[in-house]
PDB file of N, CA and C in Angstrom:
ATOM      1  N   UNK A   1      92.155  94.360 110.279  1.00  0.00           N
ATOM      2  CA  UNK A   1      93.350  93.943 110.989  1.00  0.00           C
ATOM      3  C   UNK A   1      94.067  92.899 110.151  1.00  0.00           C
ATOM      4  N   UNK A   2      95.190  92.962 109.944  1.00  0.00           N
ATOM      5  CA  UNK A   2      96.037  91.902 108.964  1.00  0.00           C
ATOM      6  C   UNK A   2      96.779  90.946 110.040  1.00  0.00           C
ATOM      7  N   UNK A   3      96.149  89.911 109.422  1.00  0.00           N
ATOM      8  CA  UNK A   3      96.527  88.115 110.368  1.00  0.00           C
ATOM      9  C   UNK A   3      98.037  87.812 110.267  1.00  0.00           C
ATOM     10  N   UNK A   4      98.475  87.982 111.504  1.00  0.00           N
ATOM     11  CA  UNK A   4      99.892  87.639 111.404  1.00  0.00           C
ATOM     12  C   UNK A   4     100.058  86.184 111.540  1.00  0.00           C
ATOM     13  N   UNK A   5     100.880  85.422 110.690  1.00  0.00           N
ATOM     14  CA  UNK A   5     101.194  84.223 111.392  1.00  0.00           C
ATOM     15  C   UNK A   5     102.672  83.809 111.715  1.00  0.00           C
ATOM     16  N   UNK A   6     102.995  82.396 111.527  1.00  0.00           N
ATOM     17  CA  UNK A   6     104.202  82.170 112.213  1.00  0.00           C
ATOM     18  C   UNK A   6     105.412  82.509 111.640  1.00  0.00           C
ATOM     19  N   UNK A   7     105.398  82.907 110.350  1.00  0.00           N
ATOM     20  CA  UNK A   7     106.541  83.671 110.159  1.00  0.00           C
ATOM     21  C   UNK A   7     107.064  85.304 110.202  1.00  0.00           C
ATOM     22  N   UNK A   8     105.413  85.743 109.913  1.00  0.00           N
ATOM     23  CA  UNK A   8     105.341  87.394 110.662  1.00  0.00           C
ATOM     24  C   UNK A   8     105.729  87.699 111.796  1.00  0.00           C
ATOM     25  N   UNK A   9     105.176  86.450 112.705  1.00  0.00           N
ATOM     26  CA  UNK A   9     105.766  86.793 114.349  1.00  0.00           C
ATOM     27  C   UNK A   9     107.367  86.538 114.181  1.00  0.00           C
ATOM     28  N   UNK A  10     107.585  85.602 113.244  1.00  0.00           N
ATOM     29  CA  UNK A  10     108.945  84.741 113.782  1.00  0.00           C
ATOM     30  C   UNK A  10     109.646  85.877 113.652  1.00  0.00           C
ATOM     31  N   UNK A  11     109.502  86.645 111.878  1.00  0.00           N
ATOM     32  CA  UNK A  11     110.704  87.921 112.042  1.00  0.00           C
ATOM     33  C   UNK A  11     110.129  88.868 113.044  1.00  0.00           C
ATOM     34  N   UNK A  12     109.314  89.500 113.262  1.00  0.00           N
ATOM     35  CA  UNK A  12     109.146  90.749 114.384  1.00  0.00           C
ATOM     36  C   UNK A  12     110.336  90.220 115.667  1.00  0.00           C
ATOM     37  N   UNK A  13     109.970  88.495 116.056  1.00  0.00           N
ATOM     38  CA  UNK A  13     110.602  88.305 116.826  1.00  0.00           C
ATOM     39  C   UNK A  13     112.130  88.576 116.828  1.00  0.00           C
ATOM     40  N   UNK A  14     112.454  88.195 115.790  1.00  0.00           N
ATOM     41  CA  UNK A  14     113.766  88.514 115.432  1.00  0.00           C
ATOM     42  C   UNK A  14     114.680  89.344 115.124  1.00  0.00           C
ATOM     43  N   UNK A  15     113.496  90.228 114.471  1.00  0.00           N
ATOM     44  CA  UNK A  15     114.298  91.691 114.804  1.00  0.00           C
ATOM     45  C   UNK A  15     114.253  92.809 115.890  1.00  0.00           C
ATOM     46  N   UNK A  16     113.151  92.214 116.907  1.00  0.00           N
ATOM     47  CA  UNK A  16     112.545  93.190 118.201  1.00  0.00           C
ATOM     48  C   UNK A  16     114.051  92.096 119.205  1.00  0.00           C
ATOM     49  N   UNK A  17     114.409  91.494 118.686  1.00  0.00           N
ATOM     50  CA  UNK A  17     115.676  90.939 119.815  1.00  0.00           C
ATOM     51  C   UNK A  17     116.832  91.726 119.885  1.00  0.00           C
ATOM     52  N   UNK A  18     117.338  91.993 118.861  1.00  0.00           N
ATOM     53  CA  UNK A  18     118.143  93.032 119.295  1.00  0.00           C
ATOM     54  C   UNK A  18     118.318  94.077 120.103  1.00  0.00           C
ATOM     55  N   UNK A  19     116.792  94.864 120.574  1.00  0.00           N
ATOM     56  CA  UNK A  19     116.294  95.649 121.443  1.00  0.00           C
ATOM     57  C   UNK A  19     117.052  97.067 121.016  1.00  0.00           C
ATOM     58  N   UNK A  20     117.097  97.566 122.817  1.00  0.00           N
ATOM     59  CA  UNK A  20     117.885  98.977 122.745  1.00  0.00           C
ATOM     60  C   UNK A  20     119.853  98.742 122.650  1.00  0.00           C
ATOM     61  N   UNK A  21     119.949  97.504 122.886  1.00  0.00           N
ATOM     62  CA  UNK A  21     121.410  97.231 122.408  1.00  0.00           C
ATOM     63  C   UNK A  21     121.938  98.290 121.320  1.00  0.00           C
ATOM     64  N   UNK A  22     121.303  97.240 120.028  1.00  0.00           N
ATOM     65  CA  UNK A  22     121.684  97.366 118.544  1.00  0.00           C
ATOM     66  C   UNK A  22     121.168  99.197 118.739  1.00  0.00           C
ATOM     67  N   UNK A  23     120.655  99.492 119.169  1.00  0.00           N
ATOM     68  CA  UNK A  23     120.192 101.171 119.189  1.00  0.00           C
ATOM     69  C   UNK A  23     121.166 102.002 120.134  1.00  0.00           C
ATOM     70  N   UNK A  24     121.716 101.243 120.529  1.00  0.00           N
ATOM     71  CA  UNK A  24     123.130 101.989 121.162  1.00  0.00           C
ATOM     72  C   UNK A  24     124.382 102.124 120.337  1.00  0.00           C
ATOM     73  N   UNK A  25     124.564 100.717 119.823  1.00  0.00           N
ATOM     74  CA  UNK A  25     125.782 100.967 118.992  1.00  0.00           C
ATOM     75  C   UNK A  25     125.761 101.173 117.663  1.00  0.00           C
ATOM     76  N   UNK A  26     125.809 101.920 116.642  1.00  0.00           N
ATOM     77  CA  UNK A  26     125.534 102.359 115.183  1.00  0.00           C
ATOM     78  C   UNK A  26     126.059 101.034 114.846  1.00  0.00           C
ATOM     79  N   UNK A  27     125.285 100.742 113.617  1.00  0.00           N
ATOM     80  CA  UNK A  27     125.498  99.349 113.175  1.00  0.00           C
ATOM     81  C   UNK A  27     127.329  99.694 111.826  1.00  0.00           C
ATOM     82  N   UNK A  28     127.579  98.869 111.367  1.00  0.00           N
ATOM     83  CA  UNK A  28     128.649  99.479 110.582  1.00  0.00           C
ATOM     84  C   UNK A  28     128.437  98.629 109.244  1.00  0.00           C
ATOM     85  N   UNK A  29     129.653  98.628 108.890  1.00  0.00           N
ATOM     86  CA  UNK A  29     129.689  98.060 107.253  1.00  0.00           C
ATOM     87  C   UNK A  29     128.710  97.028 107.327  1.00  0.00           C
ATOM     88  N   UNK A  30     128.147  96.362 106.214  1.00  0.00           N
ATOM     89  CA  UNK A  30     127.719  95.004 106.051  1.00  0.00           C
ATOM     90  C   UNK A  30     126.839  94.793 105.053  1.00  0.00           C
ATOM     91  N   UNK A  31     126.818  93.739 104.686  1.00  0.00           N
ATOM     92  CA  UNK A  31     126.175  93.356 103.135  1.00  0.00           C
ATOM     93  C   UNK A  31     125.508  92.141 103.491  1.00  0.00           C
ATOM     94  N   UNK A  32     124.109  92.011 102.768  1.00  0.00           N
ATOM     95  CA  UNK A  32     123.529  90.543 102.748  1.00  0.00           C
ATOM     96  C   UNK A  32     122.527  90.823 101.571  1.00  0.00           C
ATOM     97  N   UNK A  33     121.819  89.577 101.986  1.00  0.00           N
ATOM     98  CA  UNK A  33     120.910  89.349 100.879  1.00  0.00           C
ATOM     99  C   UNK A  33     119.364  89.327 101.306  1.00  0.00           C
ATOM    100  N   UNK A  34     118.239  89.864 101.327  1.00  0.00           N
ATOM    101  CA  UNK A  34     117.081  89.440 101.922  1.00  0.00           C
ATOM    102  C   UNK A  34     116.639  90.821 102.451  1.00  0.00           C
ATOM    103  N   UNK A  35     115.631  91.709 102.021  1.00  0.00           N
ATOM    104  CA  UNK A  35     115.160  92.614 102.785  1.00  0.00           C
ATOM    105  C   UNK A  35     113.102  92.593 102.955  1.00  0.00           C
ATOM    106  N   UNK A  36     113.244  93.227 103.826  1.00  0.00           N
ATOM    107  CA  UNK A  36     111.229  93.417 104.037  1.00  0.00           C
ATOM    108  C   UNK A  36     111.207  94.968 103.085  1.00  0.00           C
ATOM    109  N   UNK A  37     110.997  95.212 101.975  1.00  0.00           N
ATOM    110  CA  UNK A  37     110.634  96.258 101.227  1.00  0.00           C
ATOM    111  C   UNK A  37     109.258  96.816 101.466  1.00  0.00           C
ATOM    112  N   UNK A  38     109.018  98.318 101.964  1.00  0.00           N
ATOM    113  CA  UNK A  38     107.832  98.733 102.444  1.00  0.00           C
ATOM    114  C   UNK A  38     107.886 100.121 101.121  1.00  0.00           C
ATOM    115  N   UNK A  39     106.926 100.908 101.725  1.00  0.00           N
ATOM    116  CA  UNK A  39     106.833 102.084 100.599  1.00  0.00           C
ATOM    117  C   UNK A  39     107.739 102.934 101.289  1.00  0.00           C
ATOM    118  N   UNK A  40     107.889 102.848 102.287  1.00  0.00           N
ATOM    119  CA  UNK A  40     108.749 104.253 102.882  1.00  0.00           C
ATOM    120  C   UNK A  40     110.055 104.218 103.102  1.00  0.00           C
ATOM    121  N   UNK A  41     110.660 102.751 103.084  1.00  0.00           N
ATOM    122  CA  UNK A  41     111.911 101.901 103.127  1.00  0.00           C
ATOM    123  C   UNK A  41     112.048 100.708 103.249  1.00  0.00           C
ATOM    124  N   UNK A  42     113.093 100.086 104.041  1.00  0.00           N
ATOM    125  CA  UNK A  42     113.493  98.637 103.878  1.00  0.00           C
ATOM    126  C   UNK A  42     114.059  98.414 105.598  1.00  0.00           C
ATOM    127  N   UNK A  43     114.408  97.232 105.521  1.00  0.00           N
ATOM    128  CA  UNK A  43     114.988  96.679 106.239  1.00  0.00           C
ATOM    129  C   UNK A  43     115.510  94.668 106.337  1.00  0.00           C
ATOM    130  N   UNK A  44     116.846  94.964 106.885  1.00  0.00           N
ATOM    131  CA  UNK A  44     117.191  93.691 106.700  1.00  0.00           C
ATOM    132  C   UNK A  44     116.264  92.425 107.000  1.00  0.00           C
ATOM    133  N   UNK A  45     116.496  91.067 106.550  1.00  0.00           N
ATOM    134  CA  UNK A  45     115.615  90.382 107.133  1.00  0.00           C
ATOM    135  C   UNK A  45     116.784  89.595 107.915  1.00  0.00           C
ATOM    136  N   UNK A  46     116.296  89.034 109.281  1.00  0.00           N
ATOM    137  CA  UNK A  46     117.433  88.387 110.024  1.00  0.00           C
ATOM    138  C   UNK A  46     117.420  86.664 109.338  1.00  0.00           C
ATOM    139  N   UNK A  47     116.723  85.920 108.821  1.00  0.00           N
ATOM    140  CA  UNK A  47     117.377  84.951 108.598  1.00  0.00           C
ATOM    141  C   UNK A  47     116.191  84.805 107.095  1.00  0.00           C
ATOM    142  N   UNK A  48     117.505  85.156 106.136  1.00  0.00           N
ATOM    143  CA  UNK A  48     116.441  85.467 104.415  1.00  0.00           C
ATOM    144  C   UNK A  48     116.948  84.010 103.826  1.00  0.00           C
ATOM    145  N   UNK A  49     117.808  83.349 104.035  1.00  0.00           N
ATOM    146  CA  UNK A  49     117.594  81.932 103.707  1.00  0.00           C
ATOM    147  C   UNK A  49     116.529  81.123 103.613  1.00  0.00           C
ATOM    148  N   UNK A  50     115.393  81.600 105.039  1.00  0.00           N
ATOM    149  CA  UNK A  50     114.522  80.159 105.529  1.00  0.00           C
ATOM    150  C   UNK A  50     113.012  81.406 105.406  1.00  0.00           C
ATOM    151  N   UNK A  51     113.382  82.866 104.431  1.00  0.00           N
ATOM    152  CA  UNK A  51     112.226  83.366 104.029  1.00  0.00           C
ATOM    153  C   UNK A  51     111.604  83.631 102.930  1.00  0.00           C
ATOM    154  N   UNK A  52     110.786  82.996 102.412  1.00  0.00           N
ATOM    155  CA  UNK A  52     109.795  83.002 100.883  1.00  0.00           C
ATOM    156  C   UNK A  52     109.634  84.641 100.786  1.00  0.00           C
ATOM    157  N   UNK A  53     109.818  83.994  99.316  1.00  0.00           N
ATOM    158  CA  UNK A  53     109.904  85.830  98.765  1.00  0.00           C
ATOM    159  C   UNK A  53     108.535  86.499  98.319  1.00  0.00           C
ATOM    160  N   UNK A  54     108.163  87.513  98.645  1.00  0.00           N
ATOM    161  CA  UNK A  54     107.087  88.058  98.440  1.00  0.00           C
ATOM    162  C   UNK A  54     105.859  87.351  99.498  1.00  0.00           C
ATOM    163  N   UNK A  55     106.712  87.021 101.095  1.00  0.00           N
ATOM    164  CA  UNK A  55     105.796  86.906 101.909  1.00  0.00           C
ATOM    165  C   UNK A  55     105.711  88.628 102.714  1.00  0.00           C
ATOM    166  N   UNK A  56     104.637  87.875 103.422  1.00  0.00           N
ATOM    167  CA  UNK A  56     104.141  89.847 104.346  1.00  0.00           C
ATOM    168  C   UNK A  56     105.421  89.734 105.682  1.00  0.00           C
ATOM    169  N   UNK A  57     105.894  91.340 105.817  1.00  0.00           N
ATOM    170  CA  UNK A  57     106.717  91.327 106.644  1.00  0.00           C
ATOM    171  C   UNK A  57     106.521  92.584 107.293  1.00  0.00           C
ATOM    172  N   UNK A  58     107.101  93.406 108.139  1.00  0.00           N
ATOM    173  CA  UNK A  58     107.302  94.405 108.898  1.00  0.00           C
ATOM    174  C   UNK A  58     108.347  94.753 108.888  1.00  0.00           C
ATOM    175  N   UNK A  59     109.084  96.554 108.950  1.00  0.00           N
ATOM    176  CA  UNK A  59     109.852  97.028 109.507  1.00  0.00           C
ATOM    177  C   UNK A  59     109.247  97.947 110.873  1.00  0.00           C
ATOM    178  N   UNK A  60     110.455  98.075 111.957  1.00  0.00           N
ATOM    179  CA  UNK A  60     110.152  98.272 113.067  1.00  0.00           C
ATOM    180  C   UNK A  60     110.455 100.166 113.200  1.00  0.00           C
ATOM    181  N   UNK A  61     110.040 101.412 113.231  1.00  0.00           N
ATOM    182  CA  UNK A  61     110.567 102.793 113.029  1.00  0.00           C
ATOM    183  C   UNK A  61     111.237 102.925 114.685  1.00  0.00           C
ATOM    184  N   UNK A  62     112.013 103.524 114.409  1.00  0.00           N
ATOM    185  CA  UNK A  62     112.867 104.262 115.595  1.00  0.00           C
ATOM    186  C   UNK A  62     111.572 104.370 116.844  1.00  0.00           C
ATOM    187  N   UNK A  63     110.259 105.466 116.453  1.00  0.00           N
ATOM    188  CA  UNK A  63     109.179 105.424 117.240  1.00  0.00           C
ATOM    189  C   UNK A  63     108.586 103.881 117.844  1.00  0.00           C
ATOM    190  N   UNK A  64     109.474 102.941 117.157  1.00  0.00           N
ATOM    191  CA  UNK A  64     108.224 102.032 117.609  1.00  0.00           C
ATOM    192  C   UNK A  64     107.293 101.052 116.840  1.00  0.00           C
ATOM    193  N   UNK A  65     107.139 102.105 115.722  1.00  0.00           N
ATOM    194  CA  UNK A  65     105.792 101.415 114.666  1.00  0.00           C
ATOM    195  C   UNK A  65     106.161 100.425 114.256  1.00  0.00           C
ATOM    196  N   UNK A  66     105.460  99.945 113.195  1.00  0.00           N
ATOM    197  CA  UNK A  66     105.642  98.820 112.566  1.00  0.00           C
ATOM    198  C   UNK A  66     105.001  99.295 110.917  1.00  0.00           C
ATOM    199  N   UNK A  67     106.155  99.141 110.322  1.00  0.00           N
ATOM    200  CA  UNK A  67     105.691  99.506 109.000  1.00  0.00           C
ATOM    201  C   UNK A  67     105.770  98.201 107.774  1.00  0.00           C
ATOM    202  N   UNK A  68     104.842  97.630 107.553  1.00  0.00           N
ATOM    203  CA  UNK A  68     104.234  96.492 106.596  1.00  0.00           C
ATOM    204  C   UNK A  68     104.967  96.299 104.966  1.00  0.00           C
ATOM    205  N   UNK A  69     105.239  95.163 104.927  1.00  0.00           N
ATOM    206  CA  UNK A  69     105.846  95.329 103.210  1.00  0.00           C
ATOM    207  C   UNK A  69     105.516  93.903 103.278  1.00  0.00           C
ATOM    208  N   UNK A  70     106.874  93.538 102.111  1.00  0.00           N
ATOM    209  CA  UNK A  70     106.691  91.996 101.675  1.00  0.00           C
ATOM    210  C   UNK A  70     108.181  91.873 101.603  1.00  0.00           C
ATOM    211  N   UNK A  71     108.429  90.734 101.582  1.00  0.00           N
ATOM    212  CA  UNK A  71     110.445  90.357 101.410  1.00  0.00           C
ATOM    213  C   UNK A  71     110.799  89.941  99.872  1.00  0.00           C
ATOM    214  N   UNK A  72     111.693  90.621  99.438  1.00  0.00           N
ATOM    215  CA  UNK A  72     112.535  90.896  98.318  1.00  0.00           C
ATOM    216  C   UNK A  72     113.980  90.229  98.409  1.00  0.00           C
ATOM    217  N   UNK A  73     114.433  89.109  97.262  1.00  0.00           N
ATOM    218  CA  UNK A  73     115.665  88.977  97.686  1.00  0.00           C
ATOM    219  C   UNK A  73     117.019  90.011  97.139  1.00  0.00           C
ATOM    220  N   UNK A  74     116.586  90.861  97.557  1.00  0.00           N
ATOM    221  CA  UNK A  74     117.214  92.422  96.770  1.00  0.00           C
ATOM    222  C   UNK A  74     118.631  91.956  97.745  1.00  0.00           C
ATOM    223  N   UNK A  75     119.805  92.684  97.299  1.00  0.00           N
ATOM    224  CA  UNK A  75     121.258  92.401  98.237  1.00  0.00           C
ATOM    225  C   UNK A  75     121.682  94.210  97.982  1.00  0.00           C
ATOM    226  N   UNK A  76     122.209  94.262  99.979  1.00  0.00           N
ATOM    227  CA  UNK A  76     122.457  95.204 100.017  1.00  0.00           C
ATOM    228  C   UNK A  76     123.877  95.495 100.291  1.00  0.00           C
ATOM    229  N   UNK A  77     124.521  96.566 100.600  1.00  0.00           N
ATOM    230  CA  UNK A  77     125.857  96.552 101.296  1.00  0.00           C
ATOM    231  C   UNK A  77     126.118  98.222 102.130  1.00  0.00           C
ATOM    232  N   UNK A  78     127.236  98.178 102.423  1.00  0.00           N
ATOM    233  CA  UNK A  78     127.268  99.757 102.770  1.00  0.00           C
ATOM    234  C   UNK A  78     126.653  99.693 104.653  1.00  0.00           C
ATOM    235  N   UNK A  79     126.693 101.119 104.937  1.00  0.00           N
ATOM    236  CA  UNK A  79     125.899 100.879 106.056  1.00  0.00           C
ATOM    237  C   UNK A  79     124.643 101.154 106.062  1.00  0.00           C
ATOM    238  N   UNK A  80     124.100  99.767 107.324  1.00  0.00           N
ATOM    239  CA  UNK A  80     122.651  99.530 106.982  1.00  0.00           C
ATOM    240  C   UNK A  80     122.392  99.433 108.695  1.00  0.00           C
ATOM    241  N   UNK A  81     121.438 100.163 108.920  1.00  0.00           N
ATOM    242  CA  UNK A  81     120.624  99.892 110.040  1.00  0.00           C
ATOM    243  C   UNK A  81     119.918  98.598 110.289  1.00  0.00           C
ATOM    244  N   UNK A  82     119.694  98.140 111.411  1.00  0.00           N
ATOM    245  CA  UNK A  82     119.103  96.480 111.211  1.00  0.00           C
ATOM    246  C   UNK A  82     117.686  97.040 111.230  1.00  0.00           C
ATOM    247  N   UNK A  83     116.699  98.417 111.511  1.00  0.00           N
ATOM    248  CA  UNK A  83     115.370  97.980 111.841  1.00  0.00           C
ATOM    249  C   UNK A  83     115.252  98.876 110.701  1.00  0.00           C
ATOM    250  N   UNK A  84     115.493  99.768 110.279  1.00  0.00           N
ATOM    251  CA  UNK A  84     114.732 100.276 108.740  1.00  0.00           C
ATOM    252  C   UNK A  84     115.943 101.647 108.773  1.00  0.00           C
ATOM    253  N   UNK A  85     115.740 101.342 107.220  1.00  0.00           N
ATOM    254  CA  UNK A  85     116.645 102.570 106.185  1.00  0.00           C
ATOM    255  C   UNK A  85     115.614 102.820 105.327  1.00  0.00           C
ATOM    256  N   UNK A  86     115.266 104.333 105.589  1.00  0.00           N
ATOM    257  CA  UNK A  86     114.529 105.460 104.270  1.00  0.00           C
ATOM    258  C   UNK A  86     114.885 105.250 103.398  1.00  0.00           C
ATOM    259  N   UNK A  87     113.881 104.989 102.350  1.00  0.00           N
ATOM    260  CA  UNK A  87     114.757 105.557 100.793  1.00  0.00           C
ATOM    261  C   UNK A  87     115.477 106.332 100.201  1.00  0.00           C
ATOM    262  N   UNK A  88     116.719 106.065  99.647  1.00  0.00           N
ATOM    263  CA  UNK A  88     117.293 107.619  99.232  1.00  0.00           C
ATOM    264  C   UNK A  88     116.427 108.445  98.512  1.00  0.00           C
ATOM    265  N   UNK A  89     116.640 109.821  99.060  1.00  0.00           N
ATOM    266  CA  UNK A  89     115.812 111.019  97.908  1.00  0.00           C
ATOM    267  C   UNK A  89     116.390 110.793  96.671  1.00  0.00           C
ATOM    268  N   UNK A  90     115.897 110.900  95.495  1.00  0.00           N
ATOM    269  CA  UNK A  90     114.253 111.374  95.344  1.00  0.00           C
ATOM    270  C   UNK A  90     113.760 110.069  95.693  1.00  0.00           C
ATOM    271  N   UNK A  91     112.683 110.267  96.418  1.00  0.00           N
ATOM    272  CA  UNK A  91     111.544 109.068  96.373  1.00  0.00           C
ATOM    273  C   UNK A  91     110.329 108.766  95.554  1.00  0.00           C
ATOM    274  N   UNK A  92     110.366 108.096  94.896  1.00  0.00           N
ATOM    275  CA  UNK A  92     109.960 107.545  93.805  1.00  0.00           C
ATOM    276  C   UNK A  92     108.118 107.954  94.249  1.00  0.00           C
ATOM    277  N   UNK A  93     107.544 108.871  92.916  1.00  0.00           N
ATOM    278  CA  UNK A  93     106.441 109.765  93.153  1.00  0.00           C
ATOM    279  C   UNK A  93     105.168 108.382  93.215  1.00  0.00           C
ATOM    280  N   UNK A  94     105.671 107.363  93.155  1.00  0.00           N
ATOM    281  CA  UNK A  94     104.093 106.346  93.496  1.00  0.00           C
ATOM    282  C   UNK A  94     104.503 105.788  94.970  1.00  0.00           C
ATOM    283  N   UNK A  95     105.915 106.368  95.492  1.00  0.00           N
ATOM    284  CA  UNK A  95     105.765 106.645  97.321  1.00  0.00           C
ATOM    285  C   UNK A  95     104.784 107.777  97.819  1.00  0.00           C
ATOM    286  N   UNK A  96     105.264 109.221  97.212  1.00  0.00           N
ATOM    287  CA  UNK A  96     104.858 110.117  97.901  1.00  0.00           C
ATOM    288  C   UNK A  96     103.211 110.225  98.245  1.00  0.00           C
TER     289      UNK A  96
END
């Protein structure tokens, strides 16, 4: 079992706030800086200012799950879902 602590909870917390809202309305343009990088995709981090890079993080799947990475201060733009975006195909063969 992997030990969450207070900043693992803090983002889950932070991105499980948005709820079924943000899942109602398609998110639109937007650009920042700060993502949780997993093997299967990404997702924004809600406050990447006050988050150390290459700490353990989570993205949240449409189902529910919770899929594990670390935070990257990678910058994105375009449209971005707030709980996780797939990698574009091709996906890089040390994903598959």
């Amino acid at each position: 079992m992997i030990r969450r602590g207070p900043l693992l909870l803090g983002l889950g917390l932070a991105l499980a706030a948005g709820g079924p809202a943000g899942a109602q309305n398609p998110p639109g343009t937007t650009e920042g800086r700060g993502v949780c990088y997993t093997e299967l995709g990404w997702c924004p981090l809600p406050n990447p200012a006050q988050t150390p890079v290459e700490a353990r993080c989570y993205c949240i799947l449409p189902d529910g799950r919770y899929v594990y990475g670390v935070t990257k201060a990678w910058r994105y733009s375009g449209y971005v879902n707030p709980y996780f975006n797939p990698h574009p195909p091709p996906v890089p063969s040390t994903i598959r």
